[in-house]
N, C-alpha and C. Protein backbone atom coordinates (compact mmCIF):
# COMPACT_ATOMS: atom_id res chain seq x y z
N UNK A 1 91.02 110.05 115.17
CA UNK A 1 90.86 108.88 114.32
C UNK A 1 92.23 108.24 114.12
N UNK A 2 92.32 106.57 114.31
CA UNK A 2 93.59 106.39 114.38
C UNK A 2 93.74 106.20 112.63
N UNK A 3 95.41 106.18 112.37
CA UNK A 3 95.70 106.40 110.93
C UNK A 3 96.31 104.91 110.88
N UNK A 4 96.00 103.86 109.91
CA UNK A 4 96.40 102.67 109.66
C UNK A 4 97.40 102.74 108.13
N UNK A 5 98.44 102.57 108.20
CA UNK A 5 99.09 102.03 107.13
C UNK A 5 99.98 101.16 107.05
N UNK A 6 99.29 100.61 105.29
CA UNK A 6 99.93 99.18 104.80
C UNK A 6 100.94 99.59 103.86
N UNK A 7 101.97 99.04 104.27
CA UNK A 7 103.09 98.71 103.66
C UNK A 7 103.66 97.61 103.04
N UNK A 8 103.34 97.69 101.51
CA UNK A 8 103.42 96.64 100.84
C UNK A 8 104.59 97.04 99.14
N UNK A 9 105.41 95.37 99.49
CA UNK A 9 106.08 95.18 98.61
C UNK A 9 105.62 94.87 97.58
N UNK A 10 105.12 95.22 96.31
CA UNK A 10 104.95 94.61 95.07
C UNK A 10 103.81 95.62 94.69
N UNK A 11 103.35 95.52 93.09
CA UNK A 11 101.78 96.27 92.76
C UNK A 11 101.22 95.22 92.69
N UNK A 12 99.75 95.97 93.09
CA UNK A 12 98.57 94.87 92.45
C UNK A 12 98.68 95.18 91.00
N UNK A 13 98.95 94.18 90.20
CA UNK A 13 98.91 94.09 88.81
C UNK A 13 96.82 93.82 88.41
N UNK A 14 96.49 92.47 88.77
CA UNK A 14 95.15 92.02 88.70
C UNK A 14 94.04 93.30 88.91
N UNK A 15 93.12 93.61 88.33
CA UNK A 15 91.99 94.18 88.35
C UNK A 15 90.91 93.98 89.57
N UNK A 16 90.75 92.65 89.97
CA UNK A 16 89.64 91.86 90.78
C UNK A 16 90.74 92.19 92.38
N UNK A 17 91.75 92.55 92.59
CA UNK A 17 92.58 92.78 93.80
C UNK A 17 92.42 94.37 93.83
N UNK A 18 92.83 95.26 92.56
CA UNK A 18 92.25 96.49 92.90
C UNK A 18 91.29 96.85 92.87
N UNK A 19 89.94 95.99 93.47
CA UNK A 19 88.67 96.23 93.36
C UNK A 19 88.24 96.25 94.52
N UNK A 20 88.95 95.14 95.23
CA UNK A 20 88.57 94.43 96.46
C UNK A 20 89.42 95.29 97.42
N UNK A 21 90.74 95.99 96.71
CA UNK A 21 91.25 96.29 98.23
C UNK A 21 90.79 98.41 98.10
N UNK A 22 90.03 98.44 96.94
CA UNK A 22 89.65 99.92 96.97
C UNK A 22 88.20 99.53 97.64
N UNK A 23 87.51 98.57 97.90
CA UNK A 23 86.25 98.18 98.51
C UNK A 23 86.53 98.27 100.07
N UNK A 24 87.45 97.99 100.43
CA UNK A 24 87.56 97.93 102.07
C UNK A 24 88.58 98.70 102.17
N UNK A 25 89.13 99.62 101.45
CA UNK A 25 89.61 101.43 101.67
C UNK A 25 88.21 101.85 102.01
N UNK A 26 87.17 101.96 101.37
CA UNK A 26 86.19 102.67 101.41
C UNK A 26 85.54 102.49 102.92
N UNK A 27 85.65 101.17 102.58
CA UNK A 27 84.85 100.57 104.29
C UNK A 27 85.59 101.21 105.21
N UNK A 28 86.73 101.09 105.21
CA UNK A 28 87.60 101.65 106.68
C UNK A 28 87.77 102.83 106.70
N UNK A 29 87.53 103.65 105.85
CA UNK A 29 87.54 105.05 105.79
C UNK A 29 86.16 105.95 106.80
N UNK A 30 85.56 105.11 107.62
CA UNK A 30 84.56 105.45 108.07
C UNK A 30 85.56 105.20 109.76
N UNK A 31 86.61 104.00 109.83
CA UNK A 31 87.28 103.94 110.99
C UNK A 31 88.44 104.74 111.20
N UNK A 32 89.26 104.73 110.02
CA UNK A 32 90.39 105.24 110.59
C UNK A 32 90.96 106.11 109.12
N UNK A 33 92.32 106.48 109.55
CA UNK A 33 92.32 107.34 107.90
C UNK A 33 93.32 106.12 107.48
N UNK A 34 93.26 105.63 106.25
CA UNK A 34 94.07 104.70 105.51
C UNK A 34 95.11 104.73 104.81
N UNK A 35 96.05 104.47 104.60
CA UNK A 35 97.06 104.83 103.56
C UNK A 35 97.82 103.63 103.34
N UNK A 36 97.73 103.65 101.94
CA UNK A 36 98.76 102.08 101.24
C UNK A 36 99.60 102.43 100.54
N UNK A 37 100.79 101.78 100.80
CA UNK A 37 101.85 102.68 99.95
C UNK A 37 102.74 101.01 99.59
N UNK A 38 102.85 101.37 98.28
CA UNK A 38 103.34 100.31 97.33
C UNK A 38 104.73 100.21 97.18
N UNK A 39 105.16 99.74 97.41
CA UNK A 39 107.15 99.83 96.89
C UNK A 39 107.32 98.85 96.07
N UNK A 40 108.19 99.13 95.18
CA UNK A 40 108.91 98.23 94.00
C UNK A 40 109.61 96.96 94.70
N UNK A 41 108.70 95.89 94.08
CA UNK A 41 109.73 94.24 94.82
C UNK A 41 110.79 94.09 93.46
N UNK A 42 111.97 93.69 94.00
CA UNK A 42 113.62 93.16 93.65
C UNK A 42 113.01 92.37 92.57
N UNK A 43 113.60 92.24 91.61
CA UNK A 43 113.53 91.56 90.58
C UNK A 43 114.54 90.10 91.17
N UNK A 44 113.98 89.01 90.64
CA UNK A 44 115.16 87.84 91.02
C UNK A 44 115.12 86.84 90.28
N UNK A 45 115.81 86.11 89.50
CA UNK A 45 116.02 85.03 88.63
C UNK A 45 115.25 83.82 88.69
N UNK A 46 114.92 83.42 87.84
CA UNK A 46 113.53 82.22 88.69
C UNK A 46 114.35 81.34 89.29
N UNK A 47 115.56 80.99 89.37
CA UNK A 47 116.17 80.07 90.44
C UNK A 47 117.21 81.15 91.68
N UNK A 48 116.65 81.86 92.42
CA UNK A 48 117.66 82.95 92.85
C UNK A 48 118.39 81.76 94.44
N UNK A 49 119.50 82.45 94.34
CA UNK A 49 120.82 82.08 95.38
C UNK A 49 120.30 82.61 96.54
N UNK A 50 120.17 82.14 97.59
CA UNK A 50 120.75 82.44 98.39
C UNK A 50 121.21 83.92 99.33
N UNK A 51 122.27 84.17 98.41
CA UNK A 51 122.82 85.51 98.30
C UNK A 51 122.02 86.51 97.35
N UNK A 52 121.13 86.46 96.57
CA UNK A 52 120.46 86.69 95.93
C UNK A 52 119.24 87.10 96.23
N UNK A 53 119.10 86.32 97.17
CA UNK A 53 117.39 86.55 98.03
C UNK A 53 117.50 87.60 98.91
N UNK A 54 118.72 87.49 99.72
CA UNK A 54 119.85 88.30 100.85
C UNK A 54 119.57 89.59 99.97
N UNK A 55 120.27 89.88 98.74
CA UNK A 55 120.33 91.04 98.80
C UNK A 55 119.06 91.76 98.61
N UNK A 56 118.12 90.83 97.89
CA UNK A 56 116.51 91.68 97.35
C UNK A 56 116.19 91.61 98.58
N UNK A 57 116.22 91.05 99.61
CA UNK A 57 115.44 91.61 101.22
C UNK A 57 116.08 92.46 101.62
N UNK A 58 117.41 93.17 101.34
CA UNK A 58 118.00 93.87 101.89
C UNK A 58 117.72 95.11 100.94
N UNK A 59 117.47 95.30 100.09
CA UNK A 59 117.16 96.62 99.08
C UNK A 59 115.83 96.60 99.25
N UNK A 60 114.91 95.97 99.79
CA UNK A 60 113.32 96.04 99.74
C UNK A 60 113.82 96.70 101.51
N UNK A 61 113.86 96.05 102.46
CA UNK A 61 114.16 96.57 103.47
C UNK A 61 114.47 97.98 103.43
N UNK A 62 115.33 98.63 102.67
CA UNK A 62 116.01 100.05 102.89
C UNK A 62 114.79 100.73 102.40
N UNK A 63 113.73 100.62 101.10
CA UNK A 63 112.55 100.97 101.02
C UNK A 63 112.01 101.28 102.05
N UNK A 64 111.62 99.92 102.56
CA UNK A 64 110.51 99.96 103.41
C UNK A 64 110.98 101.06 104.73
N UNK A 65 112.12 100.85 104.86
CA UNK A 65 112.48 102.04 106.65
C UNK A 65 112.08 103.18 105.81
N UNK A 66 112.66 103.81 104.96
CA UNK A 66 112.28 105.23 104.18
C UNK A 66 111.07 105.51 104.56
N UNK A 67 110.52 104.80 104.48
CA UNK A 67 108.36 104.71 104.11
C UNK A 67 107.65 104.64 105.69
N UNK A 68 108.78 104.33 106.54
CA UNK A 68 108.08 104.17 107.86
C UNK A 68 107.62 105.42 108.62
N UNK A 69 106.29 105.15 109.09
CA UNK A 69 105.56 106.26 109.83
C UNK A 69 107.07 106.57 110.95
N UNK A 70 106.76 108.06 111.51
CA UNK A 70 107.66 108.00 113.14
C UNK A 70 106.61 107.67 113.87
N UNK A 71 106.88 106.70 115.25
CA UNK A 71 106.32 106.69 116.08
C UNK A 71 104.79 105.48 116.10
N UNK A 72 104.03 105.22 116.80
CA UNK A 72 103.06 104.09 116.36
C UNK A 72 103.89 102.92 116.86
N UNK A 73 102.89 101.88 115.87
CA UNK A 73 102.90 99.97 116.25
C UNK A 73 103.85 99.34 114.72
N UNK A 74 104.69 98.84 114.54
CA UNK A 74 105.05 98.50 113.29
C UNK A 74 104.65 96.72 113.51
N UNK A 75 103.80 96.41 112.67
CA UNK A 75 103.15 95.20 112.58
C UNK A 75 103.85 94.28 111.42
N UNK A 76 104.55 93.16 111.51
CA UNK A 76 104.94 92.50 110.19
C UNK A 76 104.33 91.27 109.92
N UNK A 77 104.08 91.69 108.66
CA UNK A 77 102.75 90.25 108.22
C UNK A 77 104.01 89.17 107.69
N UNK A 78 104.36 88.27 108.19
CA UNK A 78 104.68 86.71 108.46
C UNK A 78 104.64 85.55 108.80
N UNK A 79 104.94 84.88 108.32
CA UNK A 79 104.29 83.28 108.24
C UNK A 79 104.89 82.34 109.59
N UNK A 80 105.90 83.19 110.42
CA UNK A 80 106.43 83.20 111.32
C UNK A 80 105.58 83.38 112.79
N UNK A 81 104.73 84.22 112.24
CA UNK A 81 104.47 85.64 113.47
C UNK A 81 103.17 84.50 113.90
N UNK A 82 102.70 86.00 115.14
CA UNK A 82 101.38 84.79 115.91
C UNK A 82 100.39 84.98 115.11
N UNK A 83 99.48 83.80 115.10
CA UNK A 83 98.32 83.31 114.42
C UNK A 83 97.36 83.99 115.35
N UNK A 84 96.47 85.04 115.19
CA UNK A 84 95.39 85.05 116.05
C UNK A 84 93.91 85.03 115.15
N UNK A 85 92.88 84.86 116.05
CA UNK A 85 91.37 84.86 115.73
C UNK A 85 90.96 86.10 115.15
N UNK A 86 89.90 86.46 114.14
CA UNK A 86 89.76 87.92 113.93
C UNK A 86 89.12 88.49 115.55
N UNK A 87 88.60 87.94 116.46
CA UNK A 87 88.29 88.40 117.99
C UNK A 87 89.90 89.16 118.23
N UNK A 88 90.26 88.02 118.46
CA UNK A 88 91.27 89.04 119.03
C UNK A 88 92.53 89.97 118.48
N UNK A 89 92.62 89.62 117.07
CA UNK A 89 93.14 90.97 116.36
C UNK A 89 92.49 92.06 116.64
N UNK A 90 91.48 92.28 116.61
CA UNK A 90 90.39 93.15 117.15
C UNK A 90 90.59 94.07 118.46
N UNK A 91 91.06 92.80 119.73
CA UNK A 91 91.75 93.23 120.61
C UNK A 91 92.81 93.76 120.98
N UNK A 92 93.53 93.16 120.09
CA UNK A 92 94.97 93.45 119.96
C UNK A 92 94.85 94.98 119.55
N UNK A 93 94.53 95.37 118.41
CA UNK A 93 94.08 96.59 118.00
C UNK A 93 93.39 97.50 118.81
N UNK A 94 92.97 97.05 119.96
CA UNK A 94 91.78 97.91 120.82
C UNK A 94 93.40 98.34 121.72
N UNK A 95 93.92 97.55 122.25
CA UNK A 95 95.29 97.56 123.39
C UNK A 95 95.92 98.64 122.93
N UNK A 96 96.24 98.26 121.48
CA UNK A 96 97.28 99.36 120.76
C UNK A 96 96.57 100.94 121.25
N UNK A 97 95.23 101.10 120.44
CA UNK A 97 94.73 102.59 121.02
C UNK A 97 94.61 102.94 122.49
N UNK A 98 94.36 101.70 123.10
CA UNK A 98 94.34 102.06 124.58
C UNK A 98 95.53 102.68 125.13
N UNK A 99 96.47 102.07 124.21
CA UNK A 99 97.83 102.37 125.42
C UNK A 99 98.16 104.00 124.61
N UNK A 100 97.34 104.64 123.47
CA UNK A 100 98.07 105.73 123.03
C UNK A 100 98.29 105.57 121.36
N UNK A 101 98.35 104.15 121.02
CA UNK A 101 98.94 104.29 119.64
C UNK A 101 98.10 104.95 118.85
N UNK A 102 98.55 105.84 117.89
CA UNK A 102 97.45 106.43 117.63
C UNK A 102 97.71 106.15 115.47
N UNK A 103 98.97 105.18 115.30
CA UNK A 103 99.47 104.93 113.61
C UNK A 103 99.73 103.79 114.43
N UNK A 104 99.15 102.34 113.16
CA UNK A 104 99.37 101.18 113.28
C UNK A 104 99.81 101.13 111.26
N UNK A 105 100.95 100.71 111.42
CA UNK A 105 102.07 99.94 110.39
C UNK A 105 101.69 98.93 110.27
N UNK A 106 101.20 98.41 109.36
CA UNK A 106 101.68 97.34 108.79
C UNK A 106 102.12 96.86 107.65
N UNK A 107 103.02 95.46 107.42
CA UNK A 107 104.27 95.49 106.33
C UNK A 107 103.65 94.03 105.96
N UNK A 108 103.66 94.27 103.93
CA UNK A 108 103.81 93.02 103.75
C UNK A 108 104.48 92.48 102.59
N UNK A 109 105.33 91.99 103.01
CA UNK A 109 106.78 91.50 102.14
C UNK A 109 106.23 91.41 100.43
N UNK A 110 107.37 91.24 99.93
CA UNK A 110 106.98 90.50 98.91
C UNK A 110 107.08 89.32 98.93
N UNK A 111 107.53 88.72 97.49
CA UNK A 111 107.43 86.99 97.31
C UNK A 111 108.47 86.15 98.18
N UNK A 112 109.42 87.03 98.29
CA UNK A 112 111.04 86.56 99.42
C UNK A 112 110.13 87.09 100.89
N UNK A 113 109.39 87.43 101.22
CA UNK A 113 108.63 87.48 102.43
C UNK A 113 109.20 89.17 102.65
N UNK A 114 110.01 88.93 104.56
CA UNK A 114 110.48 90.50 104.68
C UNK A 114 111.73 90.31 105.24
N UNK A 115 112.53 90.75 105.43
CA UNK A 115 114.07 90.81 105.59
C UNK A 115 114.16 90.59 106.94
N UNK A 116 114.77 89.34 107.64
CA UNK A 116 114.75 89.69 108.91
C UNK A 116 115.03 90.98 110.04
N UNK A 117 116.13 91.93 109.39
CA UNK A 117 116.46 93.09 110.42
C UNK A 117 114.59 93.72 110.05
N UNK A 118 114.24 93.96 109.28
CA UNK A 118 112.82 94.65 109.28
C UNK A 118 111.93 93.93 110.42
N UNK A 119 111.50 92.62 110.64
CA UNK A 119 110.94 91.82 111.37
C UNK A 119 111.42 92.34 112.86
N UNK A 120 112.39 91.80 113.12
CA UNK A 120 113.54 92.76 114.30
C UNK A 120 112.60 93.76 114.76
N UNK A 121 112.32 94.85 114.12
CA UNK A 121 111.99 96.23 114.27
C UNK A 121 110.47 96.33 115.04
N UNK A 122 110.16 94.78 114.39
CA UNK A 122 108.32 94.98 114.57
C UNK A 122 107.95 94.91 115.97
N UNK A 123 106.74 95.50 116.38
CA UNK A 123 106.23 95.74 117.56
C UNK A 123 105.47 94.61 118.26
N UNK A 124 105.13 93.71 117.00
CA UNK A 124 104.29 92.45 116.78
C UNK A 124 104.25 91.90 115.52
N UNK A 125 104.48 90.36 115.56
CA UNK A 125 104.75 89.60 114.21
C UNK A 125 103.58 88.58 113.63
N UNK A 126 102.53 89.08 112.81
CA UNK A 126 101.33 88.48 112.45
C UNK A 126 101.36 87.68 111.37
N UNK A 127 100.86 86.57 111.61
CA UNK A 127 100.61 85.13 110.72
C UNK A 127 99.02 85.54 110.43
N UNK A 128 98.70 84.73 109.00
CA UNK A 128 97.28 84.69 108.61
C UNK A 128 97.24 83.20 109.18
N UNK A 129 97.93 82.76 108.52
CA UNK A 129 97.83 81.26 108.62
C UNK A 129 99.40 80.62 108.12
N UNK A 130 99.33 79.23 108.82
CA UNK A 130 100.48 78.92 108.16
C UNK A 130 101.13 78.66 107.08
N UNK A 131 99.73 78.81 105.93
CA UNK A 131 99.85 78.69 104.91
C UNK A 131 100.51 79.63 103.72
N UNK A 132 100.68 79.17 102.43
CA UNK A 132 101.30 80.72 102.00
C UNK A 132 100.24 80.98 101.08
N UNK A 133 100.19 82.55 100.95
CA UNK A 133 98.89 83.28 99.88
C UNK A 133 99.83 84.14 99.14
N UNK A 134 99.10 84.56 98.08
CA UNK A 134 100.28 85.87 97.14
C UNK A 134 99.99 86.83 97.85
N UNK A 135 101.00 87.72 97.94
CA UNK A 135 100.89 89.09 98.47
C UNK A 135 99.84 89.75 98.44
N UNK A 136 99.47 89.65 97.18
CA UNK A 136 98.46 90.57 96.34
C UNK A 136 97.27 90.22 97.11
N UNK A 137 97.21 88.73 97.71
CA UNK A 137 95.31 88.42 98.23
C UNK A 137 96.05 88.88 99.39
N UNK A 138 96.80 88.29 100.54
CA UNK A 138 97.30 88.93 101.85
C UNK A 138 96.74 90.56 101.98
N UNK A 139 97.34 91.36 100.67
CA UNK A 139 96.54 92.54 101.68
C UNK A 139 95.07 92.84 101.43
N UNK A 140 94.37 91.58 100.37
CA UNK A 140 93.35 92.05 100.55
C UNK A 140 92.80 91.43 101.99
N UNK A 141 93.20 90.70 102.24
CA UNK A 141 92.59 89.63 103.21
C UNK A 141 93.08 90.52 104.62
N UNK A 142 94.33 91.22 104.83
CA UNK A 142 94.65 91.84 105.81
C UNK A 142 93.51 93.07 105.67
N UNK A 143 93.33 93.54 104.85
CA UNK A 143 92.59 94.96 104.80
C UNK A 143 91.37 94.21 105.38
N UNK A 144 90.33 93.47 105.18
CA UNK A 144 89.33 92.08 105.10
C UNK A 144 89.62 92.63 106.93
N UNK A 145 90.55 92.07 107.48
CA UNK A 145 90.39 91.68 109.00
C UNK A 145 90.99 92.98 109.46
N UNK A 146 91.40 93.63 109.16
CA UNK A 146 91.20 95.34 109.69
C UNK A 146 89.81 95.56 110.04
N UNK A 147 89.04 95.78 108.62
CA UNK A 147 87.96 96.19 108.91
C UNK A 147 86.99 94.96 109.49
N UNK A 148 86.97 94.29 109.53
CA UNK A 148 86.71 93.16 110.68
C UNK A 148 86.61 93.60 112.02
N UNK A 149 88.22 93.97 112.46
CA UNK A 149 88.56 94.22 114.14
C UNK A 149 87.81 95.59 114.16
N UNK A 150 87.57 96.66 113.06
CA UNK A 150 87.17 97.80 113.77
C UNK A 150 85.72 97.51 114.02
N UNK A 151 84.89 96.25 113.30
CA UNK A 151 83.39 95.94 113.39
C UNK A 151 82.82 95.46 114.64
N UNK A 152 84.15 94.45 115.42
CA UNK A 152 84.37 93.94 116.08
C UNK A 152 84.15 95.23 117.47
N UNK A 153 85.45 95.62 117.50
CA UNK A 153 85.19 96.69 118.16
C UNK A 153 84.14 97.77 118.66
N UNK A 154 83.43 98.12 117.12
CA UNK A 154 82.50 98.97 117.60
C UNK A 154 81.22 97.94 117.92
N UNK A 155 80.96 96.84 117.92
CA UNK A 155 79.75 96.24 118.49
C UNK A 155 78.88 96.05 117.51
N UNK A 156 79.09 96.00 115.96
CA UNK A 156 78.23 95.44 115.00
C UNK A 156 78.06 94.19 114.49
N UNK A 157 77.49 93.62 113.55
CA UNK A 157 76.86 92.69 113.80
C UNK A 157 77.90 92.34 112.12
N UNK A 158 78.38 92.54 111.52
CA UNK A 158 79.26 92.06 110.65
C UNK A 158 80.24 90.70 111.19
N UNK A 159 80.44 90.46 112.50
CA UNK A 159 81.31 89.38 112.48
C UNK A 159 80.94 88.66 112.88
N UNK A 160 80.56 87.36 112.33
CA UNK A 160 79.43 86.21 112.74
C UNK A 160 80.07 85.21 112.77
């Protein structure tokens, strides 16, 4: 069973986000084994510098390597990265196990996004859209098209 983990900057504070993303833990727990692991986002001044942003991506960054699986796909959720269809995330995800991967990473910044040397690192750089969402819906919406691609995959009738 492959092991998927999200790596995310910030807590869900909201109730209706830890509802939704313990709803499609449950769902994917039938695909793969899950694990979400939360790290503390940088505190920053409501007008932050510059240098300021620099350093909270750079102290969220040293987190996040700590927290990294060895070995696997390290996936970074950015507004940068490629835009794909839930089809072919799906695929994309099928390639990964094909070729062996057997831990798919994925990272999702906080409100300063993710530090470029972290991005650097990634195996593949994923956009939802070009738009921006709070963190907090991103992983529900990433968890959302996880279990999507594994529906996809196995040939059910969930993706219409």
């Amino acid at each position: 069973m492959q092991k998927v983990s999200v790596i995310c900057v910030g807590k869900l504070k909201e109730k209706f986000y830890a509802q939704a993303t313990a709803e499609y833990a449950k769902r994917l727990s039938r695909f793969c084994k899950l694990e979400i692991l939360e790290l503390p986002e940088s505190r920053l001044s409501d007008s932050p510098s510059p240098a300021e942003i620099s350093q909270a991506l750079a102290a969220e960054a040293a987190l996040i390597e700590a927290k990294l699986p060895k070995g696997g796909a390290l996936i970074a959720m950015c507004i940068e990265g490629e835009e794909l269809s839930s089809p072919q995330l799906a695929e994309k995800m099928r390639q990964f196990a094909l070729s062996g991967v057997s831990n798919l990473t994925f990272l999702i910044g906080g409100s300063v996004g993710l530090s470029p040397a972290i991005k650097a690192q990634a195996d593949f750089r994923l956009s939802m859209s070009p738009m921006t969402f709070p963190h907090h819906l991103a992983r529900v919406m990433l968890l959302e098209q996880i279990y999507r691609a594994y529906q996809i995959n196995a040939g059910t009738k969930y993706h219409k």
